[in-house]
N, C-alpha and C. Protein backbone atom coordinates (compact mmCIF):
# COMPACT_ATOMS: atom_id res chain seq x y z
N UNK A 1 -43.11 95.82 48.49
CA UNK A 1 -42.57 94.72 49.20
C UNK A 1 -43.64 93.67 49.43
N UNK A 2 -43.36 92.59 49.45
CA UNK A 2 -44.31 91.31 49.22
C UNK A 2 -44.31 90.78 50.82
N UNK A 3 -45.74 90.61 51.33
CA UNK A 3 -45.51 89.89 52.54
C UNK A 3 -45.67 88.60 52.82
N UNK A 4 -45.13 88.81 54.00
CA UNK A 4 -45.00 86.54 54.34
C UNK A 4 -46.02 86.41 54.29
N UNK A 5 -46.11 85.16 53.47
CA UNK A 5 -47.19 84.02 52.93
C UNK A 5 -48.06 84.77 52.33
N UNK A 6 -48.05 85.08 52.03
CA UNK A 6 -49.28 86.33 50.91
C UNK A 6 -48.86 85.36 49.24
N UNK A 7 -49.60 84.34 49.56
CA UNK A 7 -49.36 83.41 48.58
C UNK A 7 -50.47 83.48 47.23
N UNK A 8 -50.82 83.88 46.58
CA UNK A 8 -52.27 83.85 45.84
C UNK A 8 -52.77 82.62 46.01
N UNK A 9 -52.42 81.56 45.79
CA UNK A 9 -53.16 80.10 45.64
C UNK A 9 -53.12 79.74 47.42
N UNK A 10 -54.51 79.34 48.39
CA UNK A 10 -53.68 78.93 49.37
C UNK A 10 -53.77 77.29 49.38
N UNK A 11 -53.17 76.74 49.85
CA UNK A 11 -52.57 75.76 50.19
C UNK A 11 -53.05 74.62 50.84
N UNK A 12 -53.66 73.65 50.16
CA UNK A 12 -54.65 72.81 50.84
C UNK A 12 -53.73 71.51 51.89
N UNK A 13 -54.32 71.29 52.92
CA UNK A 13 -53.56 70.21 54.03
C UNK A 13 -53.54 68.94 53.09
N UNK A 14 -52.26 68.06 52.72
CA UNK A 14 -52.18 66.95 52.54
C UNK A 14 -52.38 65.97 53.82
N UNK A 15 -52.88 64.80 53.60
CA UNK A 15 -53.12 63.86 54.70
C UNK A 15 -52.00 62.80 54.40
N UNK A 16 -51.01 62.41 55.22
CA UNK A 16 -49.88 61.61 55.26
C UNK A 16 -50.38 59.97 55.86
N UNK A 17 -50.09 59.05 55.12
CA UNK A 17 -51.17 57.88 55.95
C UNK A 17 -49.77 56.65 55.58
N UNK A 18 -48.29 57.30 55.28
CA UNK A 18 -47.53 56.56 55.38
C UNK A 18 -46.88 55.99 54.05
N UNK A 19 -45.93 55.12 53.83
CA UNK A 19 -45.20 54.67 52.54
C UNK A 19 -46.43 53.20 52.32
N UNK A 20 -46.73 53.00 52.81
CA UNK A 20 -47.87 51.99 52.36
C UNK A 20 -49.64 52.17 52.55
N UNK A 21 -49.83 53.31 53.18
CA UNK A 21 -51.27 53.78 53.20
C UNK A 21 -51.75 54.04 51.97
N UNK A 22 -53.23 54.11 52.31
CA UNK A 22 -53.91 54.07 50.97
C UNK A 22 -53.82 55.80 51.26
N UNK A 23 -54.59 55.98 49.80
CA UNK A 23 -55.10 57.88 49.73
C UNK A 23 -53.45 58.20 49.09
N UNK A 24 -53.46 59.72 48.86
CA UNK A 24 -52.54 60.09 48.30
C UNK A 24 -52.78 60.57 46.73
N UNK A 25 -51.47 60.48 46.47
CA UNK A 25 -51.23 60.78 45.50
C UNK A 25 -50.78 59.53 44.50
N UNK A 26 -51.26 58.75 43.69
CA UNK A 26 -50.72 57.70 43.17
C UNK A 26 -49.33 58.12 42.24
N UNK A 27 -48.23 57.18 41.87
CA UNK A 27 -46.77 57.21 41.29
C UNK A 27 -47.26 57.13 40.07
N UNK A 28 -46.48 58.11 39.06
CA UNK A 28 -46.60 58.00 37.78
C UNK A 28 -46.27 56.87 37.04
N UNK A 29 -46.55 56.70 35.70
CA UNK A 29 -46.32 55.52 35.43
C UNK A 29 -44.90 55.64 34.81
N UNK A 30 -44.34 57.43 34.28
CA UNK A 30 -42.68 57.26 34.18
C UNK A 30 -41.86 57.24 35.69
N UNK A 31 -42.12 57.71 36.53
CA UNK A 31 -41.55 57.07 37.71
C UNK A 31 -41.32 55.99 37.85
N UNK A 32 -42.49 55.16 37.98
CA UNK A 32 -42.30 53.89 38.28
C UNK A 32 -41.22 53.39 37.01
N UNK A 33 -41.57 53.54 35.99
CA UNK A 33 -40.24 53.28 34.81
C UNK A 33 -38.79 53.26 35.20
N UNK A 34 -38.96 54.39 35.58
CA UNK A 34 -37.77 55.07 35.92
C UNK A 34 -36.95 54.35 37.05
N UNK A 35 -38.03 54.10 38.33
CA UNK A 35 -37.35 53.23 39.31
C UNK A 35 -36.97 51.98 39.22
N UNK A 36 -38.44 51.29 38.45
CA UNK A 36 -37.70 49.89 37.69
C UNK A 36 -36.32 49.97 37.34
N UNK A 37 -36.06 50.55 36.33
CA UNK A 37 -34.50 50.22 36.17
C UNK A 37 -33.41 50.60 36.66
N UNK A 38 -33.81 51.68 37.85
CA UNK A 38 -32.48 51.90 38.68
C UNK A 38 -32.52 50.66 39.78
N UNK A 39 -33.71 49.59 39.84
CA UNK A 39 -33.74 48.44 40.86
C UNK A 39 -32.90 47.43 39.63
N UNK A 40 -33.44 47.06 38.70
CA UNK A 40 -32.47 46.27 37.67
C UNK A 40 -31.54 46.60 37.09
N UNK A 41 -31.06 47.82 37.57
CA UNK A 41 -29.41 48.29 37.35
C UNK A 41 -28.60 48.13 38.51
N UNK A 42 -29.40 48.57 39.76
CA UNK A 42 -28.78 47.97 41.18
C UNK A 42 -28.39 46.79 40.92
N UNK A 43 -29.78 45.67 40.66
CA UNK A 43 -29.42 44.32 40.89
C UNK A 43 -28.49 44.00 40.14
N UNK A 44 -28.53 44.45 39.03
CA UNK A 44 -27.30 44.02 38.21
C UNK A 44 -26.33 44.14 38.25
N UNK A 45 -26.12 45.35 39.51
CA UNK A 45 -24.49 45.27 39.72
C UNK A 45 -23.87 44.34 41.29
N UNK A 46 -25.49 44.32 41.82
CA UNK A 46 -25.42 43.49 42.98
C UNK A 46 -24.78 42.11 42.39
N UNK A 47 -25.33 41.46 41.51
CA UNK A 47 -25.29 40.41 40.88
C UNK A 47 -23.57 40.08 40.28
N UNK A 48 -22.70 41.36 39.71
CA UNK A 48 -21.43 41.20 39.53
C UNK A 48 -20.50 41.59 40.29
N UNK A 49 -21.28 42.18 41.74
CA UNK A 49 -20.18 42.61 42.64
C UNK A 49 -19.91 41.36 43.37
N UNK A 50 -21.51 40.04 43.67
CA UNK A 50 -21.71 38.99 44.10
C UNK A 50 -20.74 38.25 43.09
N UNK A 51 -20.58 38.12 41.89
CA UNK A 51 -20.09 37.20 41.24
C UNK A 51 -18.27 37.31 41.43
N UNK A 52 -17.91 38.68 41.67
CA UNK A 52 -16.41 39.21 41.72
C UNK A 52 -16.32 38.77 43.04
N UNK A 53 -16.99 38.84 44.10
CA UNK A 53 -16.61 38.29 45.23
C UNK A 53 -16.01 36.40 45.62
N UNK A 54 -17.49 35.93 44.88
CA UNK A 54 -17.25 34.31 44.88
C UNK A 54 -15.96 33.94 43.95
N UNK A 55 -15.45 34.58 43.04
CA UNK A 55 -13.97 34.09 42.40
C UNK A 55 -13.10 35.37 43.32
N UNK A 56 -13.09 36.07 44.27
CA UNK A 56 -12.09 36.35 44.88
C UNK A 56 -12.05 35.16 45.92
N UNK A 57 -13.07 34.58 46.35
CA UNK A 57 -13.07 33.25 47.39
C UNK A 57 -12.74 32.31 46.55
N UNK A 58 -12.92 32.22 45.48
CA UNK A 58 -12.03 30.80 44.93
C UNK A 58 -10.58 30.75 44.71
N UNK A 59 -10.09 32.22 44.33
CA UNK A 59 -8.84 32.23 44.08
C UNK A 59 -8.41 32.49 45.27
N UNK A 60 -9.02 32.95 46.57
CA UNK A 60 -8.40 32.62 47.83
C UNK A 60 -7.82 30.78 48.21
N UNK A 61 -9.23 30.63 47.83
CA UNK A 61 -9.16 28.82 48.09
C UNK A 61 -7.79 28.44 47.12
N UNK A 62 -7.71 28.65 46.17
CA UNK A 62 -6.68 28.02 45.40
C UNK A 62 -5.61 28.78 45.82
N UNK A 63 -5.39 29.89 46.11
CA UNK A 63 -3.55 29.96 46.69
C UNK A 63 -3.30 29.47 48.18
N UNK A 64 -4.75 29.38 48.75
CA UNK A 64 -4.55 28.63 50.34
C UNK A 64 -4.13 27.22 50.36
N UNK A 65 -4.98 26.72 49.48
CA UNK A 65 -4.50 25.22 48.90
C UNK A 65 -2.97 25.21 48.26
N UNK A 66 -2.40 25.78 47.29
CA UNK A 66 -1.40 25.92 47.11
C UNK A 66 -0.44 25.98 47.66
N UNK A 67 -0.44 27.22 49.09
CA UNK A 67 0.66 27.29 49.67
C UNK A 67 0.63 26.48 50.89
N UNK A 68 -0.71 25.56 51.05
CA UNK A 68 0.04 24.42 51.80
C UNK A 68 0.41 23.52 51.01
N UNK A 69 -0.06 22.99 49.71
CA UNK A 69 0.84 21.87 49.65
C UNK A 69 2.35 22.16 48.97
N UNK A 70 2.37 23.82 48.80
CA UNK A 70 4.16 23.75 48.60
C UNK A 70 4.81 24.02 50.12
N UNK A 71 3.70 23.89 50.94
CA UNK A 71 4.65 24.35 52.54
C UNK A 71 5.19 22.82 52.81
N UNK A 72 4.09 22.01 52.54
CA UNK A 72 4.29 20.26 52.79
C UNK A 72 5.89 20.09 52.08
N UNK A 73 5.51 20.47 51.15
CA UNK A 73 6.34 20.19 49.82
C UNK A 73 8.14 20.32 50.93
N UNK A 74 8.08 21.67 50.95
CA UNK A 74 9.29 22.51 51.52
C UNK A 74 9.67 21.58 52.85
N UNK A 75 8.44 21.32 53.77
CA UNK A 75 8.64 20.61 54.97
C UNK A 75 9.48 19.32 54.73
N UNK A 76 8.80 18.66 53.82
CA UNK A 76 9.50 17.29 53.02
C UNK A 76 10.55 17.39 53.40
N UNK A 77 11.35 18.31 52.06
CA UNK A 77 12.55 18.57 50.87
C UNK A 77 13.29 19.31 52.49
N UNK A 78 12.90 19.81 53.73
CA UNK A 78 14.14 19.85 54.36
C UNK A 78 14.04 18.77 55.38
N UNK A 79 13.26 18.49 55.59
CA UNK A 79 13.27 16.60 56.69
C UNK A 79 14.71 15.93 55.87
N UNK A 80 13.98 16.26 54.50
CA UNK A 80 15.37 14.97 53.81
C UNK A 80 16.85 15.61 53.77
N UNK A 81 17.32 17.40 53.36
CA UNK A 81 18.03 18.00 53.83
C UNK A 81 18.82 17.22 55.11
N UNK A 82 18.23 17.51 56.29
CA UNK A 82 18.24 17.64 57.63
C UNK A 82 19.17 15.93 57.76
N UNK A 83 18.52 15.40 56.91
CA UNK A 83 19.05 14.00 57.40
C UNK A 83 19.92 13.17 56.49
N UNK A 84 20.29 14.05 55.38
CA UNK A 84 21.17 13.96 54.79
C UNK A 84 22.43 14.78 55.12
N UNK A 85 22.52 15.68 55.79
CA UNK A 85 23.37 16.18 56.66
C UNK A 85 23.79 15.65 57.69
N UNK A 86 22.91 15.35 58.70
CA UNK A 86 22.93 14.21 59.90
C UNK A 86 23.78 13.01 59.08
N UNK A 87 23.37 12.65 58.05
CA UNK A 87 24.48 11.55 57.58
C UNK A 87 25.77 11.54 56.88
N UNK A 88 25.65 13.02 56.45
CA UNK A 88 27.26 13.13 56.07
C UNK A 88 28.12 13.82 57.51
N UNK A 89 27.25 14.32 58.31
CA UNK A 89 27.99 14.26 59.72
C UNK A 89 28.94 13.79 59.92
N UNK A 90 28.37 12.37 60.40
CA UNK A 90 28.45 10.84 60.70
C UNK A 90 29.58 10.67 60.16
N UNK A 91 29.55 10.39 58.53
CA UNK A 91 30.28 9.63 58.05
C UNK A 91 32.23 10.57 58.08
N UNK A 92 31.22 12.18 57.97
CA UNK A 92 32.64 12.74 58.62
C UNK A 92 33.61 12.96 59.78
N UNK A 93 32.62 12.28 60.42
CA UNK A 93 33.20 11.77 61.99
C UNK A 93 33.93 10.66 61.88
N UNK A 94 33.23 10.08 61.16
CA UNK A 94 34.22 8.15 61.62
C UNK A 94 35.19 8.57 59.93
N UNK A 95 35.43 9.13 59.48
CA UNK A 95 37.16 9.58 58.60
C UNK A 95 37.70 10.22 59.47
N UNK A 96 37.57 11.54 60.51
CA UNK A 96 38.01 12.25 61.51
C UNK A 96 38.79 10.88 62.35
N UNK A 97 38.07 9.79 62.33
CA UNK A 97 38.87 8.91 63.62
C UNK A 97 39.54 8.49 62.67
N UNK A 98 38.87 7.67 61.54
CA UNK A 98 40.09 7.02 61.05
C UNK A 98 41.48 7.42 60.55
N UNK A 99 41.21 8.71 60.32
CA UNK A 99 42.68 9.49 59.98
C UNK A 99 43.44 9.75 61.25
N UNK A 100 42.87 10.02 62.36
CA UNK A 100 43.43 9.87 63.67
C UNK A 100 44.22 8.47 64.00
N UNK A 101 43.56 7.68 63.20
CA UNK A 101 44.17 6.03 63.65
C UNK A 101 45.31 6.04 63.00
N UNK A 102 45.23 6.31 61.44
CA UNK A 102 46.44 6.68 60.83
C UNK A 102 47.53 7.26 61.44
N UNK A 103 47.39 8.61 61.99
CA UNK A 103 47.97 9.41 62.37
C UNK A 103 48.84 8.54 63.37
N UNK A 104 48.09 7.77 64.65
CA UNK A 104 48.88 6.94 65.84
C UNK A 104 49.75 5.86 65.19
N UNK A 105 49.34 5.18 64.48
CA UNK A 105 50.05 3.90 63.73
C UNK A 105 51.05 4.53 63.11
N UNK A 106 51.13 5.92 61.95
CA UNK A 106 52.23 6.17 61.63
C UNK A 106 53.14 6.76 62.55
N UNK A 107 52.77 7.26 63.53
CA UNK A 107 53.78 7.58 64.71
C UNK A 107 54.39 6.51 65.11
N UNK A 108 53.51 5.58 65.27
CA UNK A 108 54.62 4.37 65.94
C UNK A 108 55.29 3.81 64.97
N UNK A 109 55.06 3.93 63.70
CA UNK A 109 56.23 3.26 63.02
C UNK A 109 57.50 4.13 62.80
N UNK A 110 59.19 3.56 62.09
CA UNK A 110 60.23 3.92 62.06
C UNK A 110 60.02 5.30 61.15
N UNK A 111 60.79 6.78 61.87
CA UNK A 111 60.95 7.93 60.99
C UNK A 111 62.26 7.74 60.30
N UNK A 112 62.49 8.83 59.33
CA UNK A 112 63.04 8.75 58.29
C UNK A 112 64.90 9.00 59.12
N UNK A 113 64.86 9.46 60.33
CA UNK A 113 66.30 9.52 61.02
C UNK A 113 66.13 8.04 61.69
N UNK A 114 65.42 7.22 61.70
CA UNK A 114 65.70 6.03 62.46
C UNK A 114 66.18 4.85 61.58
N UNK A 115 65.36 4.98 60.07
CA UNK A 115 65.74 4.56 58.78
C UNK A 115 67.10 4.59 58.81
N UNK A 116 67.65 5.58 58.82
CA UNK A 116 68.95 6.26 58.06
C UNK A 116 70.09 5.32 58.84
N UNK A 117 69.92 5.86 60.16
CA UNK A 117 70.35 4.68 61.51
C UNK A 117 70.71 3.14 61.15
N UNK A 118 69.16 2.83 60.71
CA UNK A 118 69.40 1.19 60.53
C UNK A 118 70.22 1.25 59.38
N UNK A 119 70.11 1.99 58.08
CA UNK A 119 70.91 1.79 56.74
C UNK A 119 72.40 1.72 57.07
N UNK A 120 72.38 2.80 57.87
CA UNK A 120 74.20 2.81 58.18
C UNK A 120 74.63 1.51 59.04
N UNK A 121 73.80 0.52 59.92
CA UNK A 121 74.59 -0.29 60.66
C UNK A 121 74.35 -1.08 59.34
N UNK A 122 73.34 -1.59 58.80
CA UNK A 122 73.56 -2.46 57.56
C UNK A 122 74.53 -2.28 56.89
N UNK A 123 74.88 -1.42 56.32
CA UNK A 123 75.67 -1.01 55.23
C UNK A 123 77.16 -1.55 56.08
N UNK A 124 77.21 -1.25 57.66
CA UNK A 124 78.46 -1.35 58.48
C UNK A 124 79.03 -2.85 58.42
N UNK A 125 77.92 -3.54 58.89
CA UNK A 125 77.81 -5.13 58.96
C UNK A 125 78.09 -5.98 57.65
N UNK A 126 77.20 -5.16 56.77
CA UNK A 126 77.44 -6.06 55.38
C UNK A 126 76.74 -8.10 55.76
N UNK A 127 75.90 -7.71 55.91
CA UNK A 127 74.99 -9.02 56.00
C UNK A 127 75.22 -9.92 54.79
N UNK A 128 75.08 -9.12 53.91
CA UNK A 128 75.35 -9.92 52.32
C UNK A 128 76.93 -11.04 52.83
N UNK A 129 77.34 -10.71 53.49
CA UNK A 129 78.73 -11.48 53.45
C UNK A 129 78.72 -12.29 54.80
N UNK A 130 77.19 -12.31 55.14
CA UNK A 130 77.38 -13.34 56.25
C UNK A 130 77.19 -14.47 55.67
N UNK A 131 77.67 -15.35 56.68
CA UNK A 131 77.45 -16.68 56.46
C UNK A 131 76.66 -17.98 57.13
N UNK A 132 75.91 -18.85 56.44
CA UNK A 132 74.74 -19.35 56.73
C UNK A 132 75.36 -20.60 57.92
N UNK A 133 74.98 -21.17 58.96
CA UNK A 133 75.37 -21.94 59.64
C UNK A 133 76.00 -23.38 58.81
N UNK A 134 75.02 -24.06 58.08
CA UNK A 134 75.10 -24.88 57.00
C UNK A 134 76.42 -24.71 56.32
N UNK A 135 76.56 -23.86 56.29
CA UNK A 135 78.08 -23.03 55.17
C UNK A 135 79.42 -23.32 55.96
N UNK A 136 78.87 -22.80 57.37
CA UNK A 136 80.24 -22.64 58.54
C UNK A 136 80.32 -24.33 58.76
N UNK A 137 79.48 -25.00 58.77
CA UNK A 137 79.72 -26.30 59.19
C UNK A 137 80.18 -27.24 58.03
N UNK A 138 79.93 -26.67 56.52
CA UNK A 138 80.86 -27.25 55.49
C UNK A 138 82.06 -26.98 55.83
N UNK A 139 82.27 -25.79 56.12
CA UNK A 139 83.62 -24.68 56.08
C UNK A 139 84.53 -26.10 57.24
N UNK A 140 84.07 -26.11 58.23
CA UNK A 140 84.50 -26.75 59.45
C UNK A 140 85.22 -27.93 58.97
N UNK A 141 83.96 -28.93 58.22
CA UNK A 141 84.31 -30.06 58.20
C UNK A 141 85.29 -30.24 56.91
N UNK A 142 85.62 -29.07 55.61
CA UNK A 142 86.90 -29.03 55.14
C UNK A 142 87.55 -29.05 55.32
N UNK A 143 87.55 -27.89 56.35
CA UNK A 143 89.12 -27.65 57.07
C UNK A 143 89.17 -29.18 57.59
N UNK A 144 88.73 -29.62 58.74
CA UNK A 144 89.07 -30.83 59.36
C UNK A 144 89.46 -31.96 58.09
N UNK A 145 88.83 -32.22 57.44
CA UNK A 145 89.28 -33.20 56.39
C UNK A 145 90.87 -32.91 55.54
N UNK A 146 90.94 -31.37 55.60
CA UNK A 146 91.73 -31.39 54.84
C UNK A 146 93.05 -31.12 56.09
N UNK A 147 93.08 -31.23 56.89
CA UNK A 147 94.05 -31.31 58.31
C UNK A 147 94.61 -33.24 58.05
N UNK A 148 93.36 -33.45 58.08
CA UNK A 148 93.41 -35.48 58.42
C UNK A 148 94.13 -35.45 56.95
N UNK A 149 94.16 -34.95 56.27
CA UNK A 149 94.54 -35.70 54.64
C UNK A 149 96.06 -35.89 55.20
C-alpha cells in the first residue's frame, strides 16, 4: 500500500507574483498561437453579432417609420371617411324633410273619393251646355226683336 505523499520527486514552492508579475513561467509560443486566434475568432464573431444587431436597428427604424406614415395615412383616409358621412348625413336629412313636405302638400290636395265627387256634379250640371252671358244677352235681344217684328 502506497502512502500519502510519498511522492518520489518532491515538489518545489512556486512563487505566484500575479497575471502581470514578472518571474514565472513564460507562455509558449503555441499557446500564445493558439490564443491569438481564439481572440480573432471571438472578435470576429463580435464583429457579426455587432453587424446583425445594427441592421436589426435599421430594419426596426424602417418598419417604425413605416407604420407611422401608414398610421398618418389611415388617420387621413378616415378624417375624410368621417366627413363624408357627416355629409351624406346631412344631405339625408334635408330629403327626410323634403319628402315630409311632399307628404303635407299631398295631403292637402283633392283624394281620389273627392275627385269622383266633383266628376259626378260635373257630369250632373253639364257645364258644356252652359251658356256664356254674351250668348244670353244675344238670346234676349232676339227674342225682343223678334216680339217687336
Amino acid at each position: 500500500m502506497p502512502l500519502i505523499n510519498s511522492n518520489p520527486k518532491p515538489q518545489a514552492k512556486q512563487e505566484h507574483k500575479g497575471l502581470f508579475g514578472e518571474g514565472g513561467d513564460k507562455p509558449k509560443a503555441e499557446d500564445t498561437g493558439k490564443v491569438n486566434e481564439q481572440v480573432i475568432n471571438i472578435d470576429n464573431k463580435l464583429r457579426v453579432m455587432e453587424e446583425r444587431t445594427s441592421n436589426l436597428q435599421r430594419r426596426y427604424m424602417v418598419n417604425e417609420r413605416n407604420t407611422l406614415s401608414t398610421n398618418r395615412k389611415f388617420n387621413s383616409e378616415i378624417k375624410t371617411i368621417n366627413m363624408d358621412i357627416n355629409e351624406l348625413k346631412k344631405e339625408i336629412n334635408q330629403i327626410k324633410i323634403k319628402i315630409l313636405q311632399i307628404i303635407e302638400e299631398l295631403k292637402k290636395g283633392a283624394r281620389k273619393e273627392d275627385m269622383n265627387m266633383i266628376k259626378k256634379y260635373v257630369d250632373l250640371w253639364e257645364p258644356v251646355n252652359f251658356v256664356t252671358r254674351h250668348e244670353v244677352e244675344t238670346l234676349i235681344n232676339d227674342i225682343l226683336r223678334e216680339k217687336k217684328v
